[in-house]
Protein backbone atom coordinates (compact mmCIF):
# COMPACT_ATOMS: atom_id res chain seq x y z
CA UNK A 1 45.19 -85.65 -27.96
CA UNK A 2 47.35 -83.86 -25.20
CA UNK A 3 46.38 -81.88 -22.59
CA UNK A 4 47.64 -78.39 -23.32
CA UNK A 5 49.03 -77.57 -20.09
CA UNK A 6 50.29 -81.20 -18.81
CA UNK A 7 50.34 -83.18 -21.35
CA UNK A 8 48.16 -85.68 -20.12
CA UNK A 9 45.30 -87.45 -21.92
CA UNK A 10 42.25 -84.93 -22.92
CA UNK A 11 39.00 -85.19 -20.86
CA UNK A 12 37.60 -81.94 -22.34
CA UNK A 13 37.86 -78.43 -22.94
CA UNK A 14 37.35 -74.91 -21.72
CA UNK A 15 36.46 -71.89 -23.78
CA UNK A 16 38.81 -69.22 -23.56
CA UNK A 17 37.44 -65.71 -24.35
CA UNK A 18 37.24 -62.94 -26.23
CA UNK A 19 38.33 -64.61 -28.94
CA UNK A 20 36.36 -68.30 -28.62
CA UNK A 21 39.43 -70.72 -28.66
CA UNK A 22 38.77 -73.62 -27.12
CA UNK A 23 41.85 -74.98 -24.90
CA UNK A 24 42.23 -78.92 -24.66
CA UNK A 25 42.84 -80.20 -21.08
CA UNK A 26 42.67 -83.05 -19.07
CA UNK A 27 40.16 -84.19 -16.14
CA UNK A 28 43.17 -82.85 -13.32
CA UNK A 29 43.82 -79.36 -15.12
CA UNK A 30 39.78 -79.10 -16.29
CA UNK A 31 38.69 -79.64 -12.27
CA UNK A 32 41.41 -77.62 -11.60
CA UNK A 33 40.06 -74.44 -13.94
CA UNK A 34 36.74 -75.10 -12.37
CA UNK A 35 38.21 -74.43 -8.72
CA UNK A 36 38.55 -78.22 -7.82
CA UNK A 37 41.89 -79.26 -5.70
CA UNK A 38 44.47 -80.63 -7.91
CA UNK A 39 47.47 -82.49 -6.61
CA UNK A 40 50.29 -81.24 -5.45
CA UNK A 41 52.58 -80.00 -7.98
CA UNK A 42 50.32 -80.15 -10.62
CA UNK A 43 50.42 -76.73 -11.71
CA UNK A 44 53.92 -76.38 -12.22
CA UNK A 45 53.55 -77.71 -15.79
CA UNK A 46 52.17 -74.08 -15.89
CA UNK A 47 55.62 -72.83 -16.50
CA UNK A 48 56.69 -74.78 -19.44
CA UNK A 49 52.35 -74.56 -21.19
CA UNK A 50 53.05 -70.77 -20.89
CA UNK A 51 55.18 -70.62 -23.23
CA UNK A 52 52.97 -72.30 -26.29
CA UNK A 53 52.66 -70.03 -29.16
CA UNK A 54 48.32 -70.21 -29.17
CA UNK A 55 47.51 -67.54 -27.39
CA UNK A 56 44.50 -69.14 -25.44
CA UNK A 57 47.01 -71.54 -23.77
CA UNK A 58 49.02 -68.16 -22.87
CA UNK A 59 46.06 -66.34 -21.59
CA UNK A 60 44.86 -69.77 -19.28
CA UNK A 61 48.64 -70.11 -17.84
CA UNK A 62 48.66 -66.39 -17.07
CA UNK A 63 44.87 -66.88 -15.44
CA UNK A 64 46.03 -69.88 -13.67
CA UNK A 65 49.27 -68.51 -12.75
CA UNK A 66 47.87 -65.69 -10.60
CA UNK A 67 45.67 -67.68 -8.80
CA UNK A 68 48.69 -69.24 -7.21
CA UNK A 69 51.11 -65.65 -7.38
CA UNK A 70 51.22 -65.66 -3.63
CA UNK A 71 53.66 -68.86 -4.15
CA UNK A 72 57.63 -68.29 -5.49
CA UNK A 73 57.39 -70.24 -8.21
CA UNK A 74 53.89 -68.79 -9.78
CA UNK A 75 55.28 -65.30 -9.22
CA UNK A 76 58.47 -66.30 -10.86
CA UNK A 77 57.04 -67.63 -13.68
CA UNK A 78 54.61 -64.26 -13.83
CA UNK A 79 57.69 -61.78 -14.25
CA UNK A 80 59.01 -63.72 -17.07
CA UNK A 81 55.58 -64.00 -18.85
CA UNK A 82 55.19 -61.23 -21.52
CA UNK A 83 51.67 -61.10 -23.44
């Protein structure tokens, strides 16, 4: 299995809520959701995961996304993101 925001190899999930959907990520993006440093660059592979059509990838790209809305290309990204 992919990752669901990278595309790398899955290390585990996170729960996404209200609706309990688990999102499949891997050990980078999962210590990354969890508030560990990721490299740099990383999280642009938000851009192209927000668009997946399961919802609980959309809402995690959107969480993710604002974390970082302080940056261009986060904020970018956030104006074209419609859920």
């Amino acid at each position: 299995m992919e990752c669901e925001i990278c595309g790398d190899d899955v290390a585990g999930s996170v729960r996404m809520d209200p609706k309990p959907e688990d999102v499949q990520l891997c050990a980078t993006c999962l210590g990354g959701v969890q508030g560990h440093d990721v490299p740099q660059g990383h999280w642009m592979s938000l851009t192209t995961a927000m668009w997946s059509d399961r919802a609980a990838v959309q809402v995690l790209c959107w969480r993710m996304l604002n974390r970082f809305r302080d940056q261009g290309w986060a904020a970018d990204a956030l104006d074209m993101l419609f859920l």
